[in-house]
N, C-alpha and C. Protein backbone atom coordinates (compact mmCIF):
# COMPACT_ATOMS: atom_id res chain seq x y z
N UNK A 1 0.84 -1.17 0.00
CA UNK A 1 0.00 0.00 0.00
C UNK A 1 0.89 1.23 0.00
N UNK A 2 1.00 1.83 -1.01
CA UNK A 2 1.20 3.30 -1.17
C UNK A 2 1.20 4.55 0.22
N UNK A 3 2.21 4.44 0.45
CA UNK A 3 1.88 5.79 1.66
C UNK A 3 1.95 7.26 1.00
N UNK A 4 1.27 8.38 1.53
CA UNK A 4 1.17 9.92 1.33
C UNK A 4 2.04 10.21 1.21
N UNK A 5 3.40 10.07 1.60
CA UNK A 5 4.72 11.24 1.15
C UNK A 5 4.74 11.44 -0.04
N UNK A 6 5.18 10.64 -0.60
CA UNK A 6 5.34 10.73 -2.44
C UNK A 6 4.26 11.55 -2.79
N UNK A 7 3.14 11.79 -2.62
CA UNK A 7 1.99 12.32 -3.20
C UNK A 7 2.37 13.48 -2.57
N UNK A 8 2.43 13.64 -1.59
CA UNK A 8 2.53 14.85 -0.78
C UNK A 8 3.64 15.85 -1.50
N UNK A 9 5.04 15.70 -1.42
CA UNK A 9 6.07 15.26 -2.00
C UNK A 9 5.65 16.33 -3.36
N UNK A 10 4.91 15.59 -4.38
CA UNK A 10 4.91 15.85 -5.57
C UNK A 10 3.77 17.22 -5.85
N UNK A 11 3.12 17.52 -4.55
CA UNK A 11 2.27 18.26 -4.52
C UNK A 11 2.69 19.72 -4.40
N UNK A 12 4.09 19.46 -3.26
CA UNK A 12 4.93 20.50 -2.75
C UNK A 12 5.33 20.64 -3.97
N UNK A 13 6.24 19.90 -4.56
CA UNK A 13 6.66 20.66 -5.50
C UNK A 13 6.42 21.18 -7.07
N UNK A 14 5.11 20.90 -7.10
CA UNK A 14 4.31 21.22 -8.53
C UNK A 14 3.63 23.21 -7.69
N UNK A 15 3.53 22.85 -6.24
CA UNK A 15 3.36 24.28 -5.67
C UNK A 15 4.09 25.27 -5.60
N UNK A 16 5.38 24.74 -5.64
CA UNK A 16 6.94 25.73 -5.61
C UNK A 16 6.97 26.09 -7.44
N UNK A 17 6.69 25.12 -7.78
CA UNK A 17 7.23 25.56 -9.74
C UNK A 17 6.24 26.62 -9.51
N UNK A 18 4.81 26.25 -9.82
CA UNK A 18 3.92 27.39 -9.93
C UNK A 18 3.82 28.34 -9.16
N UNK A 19 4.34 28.57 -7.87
CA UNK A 19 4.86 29.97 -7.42
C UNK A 19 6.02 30.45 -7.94
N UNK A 20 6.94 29.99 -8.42
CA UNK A 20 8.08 30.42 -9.35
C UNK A 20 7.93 30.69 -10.46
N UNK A 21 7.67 29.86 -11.61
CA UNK A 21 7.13 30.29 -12.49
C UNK A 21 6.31 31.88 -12.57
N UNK A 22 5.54 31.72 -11.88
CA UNK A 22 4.34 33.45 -11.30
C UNK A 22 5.38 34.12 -11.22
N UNK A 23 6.00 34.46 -10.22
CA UNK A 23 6.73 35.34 -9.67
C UNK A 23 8.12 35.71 -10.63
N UNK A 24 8.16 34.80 -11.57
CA UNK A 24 9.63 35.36 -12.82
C UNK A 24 8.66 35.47 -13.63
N UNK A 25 7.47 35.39 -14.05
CA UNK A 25 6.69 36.12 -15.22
C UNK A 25 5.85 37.64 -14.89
N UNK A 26 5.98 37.86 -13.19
CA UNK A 26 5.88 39.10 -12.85
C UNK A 26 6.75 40.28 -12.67
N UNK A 27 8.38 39.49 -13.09
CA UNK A 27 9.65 40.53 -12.94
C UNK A 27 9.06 41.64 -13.88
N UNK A 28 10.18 42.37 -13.92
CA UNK A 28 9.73 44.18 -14.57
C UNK A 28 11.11 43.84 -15.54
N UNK A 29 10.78 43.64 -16.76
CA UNK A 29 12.40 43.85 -17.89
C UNK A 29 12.31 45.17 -17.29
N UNK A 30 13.81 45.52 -18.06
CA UNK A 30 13.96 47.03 -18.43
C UNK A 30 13.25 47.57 -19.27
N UNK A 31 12.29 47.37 -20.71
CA UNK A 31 11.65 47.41 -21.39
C UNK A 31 10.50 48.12 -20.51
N UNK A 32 9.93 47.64 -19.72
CA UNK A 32 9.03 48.06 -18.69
C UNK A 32 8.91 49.30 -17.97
N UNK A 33 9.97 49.86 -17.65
CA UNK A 33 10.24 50.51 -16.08
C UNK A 33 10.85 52.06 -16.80
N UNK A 34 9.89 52.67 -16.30
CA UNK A 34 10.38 54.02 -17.36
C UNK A 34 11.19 54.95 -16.59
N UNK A 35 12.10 55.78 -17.64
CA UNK A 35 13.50 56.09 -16.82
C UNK A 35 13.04 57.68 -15.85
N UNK A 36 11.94 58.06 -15.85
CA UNK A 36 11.67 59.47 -15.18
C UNK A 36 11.21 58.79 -13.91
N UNK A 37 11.19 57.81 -13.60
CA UNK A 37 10.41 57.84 -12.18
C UNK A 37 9.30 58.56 -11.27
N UNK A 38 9.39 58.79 -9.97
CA UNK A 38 9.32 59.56 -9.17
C UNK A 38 9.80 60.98 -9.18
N UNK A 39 11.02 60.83 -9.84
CA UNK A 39 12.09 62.30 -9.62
C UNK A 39 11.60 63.38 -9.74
N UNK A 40 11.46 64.80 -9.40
CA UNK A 40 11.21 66.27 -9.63
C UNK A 40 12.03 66.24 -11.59
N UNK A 41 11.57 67.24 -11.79
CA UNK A 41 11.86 67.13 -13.22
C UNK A 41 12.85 68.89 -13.14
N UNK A 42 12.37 69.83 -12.86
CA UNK A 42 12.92 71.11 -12.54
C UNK A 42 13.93 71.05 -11.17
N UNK A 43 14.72 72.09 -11.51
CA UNK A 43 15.78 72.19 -10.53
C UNK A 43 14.93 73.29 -9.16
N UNK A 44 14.15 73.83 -9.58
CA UNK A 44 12.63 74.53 -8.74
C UNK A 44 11.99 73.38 -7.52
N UNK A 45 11.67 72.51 -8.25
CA UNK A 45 10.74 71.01 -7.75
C UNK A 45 11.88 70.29 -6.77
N UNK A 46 13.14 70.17 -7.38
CA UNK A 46 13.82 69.34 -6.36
C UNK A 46 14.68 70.02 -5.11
N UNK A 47 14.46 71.93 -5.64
CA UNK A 47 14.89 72.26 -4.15
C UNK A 47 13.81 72.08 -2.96
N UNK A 48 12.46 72.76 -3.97
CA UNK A 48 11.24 72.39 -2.87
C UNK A 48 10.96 71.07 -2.08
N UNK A 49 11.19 69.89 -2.96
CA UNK A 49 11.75 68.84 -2.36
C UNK A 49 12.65 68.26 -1.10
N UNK A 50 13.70 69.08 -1.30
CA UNK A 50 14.89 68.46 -1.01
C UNK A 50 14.20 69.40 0.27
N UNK A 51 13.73 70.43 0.62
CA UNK A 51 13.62 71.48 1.97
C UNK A 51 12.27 70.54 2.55
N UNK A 52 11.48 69.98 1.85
CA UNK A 52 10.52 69.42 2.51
C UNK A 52 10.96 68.05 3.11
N UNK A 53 11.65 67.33 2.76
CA UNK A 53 11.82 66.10 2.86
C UNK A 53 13.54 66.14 3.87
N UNK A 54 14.25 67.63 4.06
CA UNK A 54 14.87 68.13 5.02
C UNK A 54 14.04 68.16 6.69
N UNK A 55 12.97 68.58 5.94
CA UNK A 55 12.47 69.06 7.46
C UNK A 55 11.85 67.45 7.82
N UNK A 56 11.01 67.06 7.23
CA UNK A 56 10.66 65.54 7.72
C UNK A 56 11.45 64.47 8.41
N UNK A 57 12.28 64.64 7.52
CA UNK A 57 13.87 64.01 8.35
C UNK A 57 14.45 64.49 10.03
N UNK A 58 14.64 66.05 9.66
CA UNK A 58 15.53 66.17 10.62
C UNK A 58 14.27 66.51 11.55
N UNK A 59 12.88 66.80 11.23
CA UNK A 59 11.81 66.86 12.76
C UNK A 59 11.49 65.55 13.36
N UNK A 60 11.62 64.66 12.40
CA UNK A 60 11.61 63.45 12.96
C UNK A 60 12.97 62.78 14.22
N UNK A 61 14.28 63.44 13.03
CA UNK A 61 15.00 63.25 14.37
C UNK A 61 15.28 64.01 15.65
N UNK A 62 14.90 65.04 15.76
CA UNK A 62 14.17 65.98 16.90
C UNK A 62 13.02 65.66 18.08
N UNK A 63 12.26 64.98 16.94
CA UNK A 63 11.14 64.23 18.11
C UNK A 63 11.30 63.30 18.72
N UNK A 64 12.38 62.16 18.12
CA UNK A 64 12.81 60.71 18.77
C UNK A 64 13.63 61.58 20.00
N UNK A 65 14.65 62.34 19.63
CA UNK A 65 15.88 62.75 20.30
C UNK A 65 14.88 63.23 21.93
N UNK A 66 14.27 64.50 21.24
CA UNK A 66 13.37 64.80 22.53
C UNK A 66 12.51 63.66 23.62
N UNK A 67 11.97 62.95 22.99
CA UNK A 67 11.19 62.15 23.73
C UNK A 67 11.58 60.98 24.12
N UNK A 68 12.27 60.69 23.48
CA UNK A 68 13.13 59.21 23.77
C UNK A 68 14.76 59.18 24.56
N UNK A 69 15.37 60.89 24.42
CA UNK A 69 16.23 60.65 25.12
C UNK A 69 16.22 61.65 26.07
N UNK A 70 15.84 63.07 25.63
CA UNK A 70 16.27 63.94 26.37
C UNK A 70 15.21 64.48 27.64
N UNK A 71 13.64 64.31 27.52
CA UNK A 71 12.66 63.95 28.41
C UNK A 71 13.04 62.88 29.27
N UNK A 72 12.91 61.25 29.04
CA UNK A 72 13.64 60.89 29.98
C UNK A 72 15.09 60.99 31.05
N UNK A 73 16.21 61.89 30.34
CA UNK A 73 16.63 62.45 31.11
C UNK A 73 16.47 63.45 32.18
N UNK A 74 15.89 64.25 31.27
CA UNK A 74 15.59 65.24 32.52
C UNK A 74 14.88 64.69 33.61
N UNK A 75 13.82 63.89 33.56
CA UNK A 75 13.37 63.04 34.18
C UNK A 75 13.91 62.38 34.83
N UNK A 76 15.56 61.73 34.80
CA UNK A 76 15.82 60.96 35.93
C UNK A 76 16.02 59.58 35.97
N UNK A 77 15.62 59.15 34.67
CA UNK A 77 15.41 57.70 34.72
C UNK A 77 16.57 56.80 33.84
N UNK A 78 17.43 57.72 34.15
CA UNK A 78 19.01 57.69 33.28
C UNK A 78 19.84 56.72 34.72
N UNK A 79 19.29 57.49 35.53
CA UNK A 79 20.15 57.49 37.09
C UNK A 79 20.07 56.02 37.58
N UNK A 80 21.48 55.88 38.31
CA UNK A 80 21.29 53.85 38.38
C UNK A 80 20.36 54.11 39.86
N UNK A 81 19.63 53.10 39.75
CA UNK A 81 18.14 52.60 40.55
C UNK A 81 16.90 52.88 40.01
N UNK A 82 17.65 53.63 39.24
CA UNK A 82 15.77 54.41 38.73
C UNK A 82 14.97 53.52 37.92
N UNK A 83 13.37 53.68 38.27
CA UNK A 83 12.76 52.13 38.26
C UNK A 83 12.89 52.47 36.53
N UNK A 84 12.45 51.39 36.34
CA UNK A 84 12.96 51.18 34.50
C UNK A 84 13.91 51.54 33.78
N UNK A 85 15.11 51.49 34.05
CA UNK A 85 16.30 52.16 34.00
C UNK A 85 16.64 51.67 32.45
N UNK A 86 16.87 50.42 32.89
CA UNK A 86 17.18 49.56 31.61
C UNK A 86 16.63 49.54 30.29
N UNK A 87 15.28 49.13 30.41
CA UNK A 87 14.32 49.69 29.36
C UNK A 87 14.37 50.92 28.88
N UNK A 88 14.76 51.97 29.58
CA UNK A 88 14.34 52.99 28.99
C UNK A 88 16.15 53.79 28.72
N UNK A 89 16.96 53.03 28.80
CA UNK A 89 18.25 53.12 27.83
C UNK A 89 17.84 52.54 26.57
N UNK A 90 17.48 51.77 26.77
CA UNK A 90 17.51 50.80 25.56
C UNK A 90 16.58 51.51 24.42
N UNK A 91 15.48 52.11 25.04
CA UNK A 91 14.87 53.32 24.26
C UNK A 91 15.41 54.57 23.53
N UNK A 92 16.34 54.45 24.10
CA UNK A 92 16.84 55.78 24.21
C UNK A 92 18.04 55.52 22.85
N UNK A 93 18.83 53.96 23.20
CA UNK A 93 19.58 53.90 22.39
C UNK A 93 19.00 53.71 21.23
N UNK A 94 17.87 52.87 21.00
CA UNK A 94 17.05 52.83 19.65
C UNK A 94 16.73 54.19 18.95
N UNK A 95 16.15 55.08 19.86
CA UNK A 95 15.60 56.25 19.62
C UNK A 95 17.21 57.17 18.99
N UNK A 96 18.33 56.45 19.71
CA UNK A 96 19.66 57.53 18.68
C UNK A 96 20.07 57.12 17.87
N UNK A 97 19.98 55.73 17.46
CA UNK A 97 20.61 54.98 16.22
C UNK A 97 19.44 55.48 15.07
N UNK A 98 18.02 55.71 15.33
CA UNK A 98 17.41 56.52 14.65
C UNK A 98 17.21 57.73 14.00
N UNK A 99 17.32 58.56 14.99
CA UNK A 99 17.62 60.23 15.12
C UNK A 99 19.31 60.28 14.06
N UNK A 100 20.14 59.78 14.70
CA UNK A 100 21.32 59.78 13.35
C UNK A 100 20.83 59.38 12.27
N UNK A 101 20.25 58.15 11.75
CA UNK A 101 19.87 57.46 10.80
C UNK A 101 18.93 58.96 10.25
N UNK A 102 18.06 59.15 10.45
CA UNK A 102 17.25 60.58 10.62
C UNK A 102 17.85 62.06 9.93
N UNK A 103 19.29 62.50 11.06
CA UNK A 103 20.37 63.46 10.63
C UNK A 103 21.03 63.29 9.62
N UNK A 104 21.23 62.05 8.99
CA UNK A 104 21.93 61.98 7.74
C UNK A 104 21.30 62.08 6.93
N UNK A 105 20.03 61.58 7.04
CA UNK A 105 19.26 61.45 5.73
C UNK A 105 18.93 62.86 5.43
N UNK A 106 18.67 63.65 6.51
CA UNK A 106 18.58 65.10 6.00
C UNK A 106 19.97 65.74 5.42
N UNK A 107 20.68 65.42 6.08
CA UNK A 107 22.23 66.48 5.63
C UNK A 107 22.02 65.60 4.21
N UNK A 108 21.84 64.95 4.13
CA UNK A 108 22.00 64.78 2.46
C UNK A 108 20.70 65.34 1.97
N UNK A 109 19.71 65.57 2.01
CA UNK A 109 18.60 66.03 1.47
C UNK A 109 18.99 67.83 1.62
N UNK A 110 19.24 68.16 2.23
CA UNK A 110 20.10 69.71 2.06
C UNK A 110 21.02 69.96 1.39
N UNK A 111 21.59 68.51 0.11
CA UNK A 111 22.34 69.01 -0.92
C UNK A 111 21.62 69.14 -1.61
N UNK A 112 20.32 69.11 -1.88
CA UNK A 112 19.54 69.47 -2.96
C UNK A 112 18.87 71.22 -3.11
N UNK A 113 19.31 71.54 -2.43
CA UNK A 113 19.08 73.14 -1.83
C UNK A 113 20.05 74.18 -1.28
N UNK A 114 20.31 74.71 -2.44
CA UNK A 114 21.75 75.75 -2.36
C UNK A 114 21.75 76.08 -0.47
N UNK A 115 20.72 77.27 -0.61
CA UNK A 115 21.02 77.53 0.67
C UNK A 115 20.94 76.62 1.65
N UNK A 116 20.34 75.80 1.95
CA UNK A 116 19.89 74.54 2.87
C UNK A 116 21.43 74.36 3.00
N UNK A 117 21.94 73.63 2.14
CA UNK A 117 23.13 73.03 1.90
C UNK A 117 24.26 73.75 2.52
N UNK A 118 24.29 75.40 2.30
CA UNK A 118 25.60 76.07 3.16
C UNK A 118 25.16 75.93 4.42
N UNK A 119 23.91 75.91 4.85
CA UNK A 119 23.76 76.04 6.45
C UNK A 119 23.74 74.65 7.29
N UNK A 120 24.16 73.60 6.70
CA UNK A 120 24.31 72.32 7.08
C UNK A 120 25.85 71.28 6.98
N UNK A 121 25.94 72.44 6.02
CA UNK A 121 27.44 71.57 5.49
C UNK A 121 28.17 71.76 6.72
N UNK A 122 28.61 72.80 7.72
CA UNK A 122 29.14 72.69 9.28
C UNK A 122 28.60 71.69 9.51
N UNK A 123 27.76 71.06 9.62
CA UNK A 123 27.02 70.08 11.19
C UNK A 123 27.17 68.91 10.65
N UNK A 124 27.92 68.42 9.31
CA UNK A 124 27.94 67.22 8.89
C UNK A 124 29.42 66.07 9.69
N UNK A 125 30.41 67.43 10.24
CA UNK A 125 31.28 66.74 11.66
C UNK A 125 30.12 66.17 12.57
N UNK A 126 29.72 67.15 13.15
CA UNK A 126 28.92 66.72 14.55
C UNK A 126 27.82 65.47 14.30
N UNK A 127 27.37 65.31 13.04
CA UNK A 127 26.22 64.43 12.86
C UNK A 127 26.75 63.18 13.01
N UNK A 128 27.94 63.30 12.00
CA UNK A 128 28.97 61.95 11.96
C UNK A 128 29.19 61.32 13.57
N UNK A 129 29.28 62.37 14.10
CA UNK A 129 30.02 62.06 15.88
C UNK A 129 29.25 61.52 16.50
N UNK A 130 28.03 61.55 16.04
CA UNK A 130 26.90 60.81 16.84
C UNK A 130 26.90 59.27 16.32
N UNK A 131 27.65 58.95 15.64
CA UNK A 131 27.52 57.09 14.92
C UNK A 131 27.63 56.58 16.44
N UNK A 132 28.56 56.39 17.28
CA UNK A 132 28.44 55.60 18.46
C UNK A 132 28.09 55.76 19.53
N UNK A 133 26.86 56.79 19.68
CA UNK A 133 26.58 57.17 20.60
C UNK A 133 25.34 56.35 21.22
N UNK A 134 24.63 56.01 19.76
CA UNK A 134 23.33 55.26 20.68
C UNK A 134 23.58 53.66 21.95
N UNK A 135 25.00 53.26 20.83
CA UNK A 135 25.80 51.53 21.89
C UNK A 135 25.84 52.57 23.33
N UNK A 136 26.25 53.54 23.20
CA UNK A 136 26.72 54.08 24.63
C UNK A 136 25.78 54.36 25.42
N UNK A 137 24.39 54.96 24.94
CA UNK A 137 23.22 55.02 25.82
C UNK A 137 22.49 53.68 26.23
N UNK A 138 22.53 52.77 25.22
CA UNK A 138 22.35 51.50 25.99
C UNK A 138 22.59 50.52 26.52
N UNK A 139 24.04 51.06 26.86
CA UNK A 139 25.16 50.54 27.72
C UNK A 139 25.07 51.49 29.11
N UNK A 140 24.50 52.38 28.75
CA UNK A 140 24.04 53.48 30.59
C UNK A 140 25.36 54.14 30.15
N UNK A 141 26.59 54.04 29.43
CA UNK A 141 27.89 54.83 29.31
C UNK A 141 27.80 56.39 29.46
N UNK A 142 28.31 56.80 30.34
CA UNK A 142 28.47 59.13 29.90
C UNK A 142 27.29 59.20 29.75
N UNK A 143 26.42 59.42 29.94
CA UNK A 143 24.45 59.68 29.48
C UNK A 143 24.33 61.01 29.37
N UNK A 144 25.13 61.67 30.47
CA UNK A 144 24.91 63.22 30.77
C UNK A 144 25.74 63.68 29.38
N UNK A 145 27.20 63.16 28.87
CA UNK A 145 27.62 63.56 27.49
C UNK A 145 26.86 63.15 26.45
N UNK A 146 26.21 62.10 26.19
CA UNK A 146 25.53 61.39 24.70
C UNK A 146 24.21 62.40 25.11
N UNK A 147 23.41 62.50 26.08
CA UNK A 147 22.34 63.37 25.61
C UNK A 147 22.64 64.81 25.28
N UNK A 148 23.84 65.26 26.15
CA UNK A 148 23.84 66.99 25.40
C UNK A 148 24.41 66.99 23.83
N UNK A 149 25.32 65.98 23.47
CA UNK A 149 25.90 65.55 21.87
C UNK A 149 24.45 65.46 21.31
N UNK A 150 23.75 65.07 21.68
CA UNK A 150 22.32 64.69 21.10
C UNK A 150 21.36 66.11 20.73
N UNK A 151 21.36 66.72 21.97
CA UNK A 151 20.63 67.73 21.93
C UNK A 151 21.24 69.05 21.48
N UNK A 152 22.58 69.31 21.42
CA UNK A 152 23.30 70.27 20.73
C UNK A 152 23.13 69.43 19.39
N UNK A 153 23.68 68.93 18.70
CA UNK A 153 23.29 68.45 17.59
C UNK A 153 21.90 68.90 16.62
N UNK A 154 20.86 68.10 17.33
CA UNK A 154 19.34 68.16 16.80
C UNK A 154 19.51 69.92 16.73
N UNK A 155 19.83 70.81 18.04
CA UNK A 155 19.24 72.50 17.87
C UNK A 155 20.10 73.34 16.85
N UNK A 156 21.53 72.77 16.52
CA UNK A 156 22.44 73.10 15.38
C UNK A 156 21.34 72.85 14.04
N UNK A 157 21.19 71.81 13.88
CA UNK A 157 20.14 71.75 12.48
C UNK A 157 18.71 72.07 12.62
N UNK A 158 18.11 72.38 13.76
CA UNK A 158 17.15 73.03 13.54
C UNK A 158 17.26 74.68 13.36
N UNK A 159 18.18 75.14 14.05
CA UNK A 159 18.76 77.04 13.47
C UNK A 159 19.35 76.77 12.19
N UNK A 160 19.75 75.96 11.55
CA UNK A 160 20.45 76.18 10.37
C UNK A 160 19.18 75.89 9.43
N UNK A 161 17.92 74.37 9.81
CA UNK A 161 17.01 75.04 8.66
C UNK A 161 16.04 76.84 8.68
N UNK A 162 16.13 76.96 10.14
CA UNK A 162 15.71 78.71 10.33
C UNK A 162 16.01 79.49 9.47
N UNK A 163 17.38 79.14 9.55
CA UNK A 163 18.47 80.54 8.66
C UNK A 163 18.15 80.06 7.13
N UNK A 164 17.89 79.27 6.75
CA UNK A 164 17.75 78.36 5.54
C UNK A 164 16.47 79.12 4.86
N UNK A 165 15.32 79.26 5.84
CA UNK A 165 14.30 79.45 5.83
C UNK A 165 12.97 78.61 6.12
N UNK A 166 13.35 77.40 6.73
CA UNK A 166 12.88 76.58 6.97
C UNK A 166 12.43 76.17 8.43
N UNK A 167 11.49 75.95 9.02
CA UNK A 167 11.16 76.04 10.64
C UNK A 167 10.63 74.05 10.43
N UNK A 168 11.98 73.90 11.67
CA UNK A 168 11.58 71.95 11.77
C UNK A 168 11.22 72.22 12.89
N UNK A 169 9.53 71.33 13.19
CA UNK A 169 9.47 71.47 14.43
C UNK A 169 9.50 69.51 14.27
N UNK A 170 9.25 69.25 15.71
CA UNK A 170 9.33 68.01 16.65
C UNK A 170 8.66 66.99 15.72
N UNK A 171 8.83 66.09 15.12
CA UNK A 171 7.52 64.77 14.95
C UNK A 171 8.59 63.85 15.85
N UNK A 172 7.06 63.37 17.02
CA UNK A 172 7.45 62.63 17.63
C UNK A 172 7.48 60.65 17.17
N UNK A 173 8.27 59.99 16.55
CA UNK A 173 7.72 58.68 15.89
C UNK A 173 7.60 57.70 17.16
N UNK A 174 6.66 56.62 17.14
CA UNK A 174 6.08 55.96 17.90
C UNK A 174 7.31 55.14 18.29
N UNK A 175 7.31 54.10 19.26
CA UNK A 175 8.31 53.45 19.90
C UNK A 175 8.44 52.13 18.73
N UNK A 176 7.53 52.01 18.22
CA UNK A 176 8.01 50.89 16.67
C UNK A 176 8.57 51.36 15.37
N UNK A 177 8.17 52.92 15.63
CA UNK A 177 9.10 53.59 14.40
C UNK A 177 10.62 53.65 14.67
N UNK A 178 10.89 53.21 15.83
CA UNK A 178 12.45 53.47 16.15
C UNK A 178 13.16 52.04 16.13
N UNK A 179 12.01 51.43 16.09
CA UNK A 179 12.86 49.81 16.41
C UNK A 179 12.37 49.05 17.73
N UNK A 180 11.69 49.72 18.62
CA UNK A 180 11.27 49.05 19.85
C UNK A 180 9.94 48.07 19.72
């Protein structure tokens, strides 16, 4: 008597061809995929761009920075005993590996905008300086140094989009927008 594997077996894999098959007759040739994209087409469109999608960036990393690191500091809950201590490094470090992730993406979106661009090109040291700072907040390491690096940082690029002409205020992103 015949047992189910073999059948089974042959079922799986007549299911794998025909999901394969599908899925390489849904690729995109090049033939397909047209070369203007998304992109701004005027050098007008991609400064307006580049200042909008500046401020989204760097308010976003303003709001993590604020709420995720520099509220709970002031608050206290940096300090060893303090109840949730741990957790809320670990927030904090998520919330800076973000906020950088955040700062760069803007300093590069301010090369698309003459002026944007002179008033940022300084802060592209200090942004850099922040790469190892978030391991250090969730290691409890210097807290009182990684949050003022943090918070001098974020208020450097928010006066430089000012002067730019640009006002970033705060978006605060939820604790899953950061990684938590």
């Amino acid at each position: 008597m015949p047992t189910g594997i073999p059948l089974r077996r042959s079922i799986v894999a007549l299911l794998l061809a025909a999901v394969f098959f599908t899925v390489a007759a849904c690729g995109n040739s090049s033939d397909d995929m047209s070369t203007g994209s998304a992109s701004p087409t005027s050098s007008a469109q991609r400064q307006k761009l580049a200042k909008t999608r500046f401020v989204a960036n760097a308010g976003l990393a303003a709001g993590a920075t604020y709420q995720w690191i520099v509220k709970p500091y002031r608050a206290g809950k940096f300090k060893k005993g303090a109840s949730g201590r741990t957790f809320t490094l670990i927030k904090a470090g998520l919330a800076g590996g973000f906020a950088y992730n955040r700062l760069k993406a803007a300093a590069t979106n301010a090369k698309g905008d003459p002026t944007l661009s002179k008033a940022v090109a300084p802060l592209t040291a200090g942004i850099d300086a922040l790469k190892d700072l978030p391991s250090k907040l969730r290691n409890g390491d210097s807290t009182d140094s990684v949050v003022s690096s943090f918070d001098d940082v974020i208020n450097k690029v928010k006066q430089a989009g000012k002067d730019a002409g640009v006002d970033v205020t705060d978006k605060v992103p939820s604790l899953s927008d950061i990684g938590g």
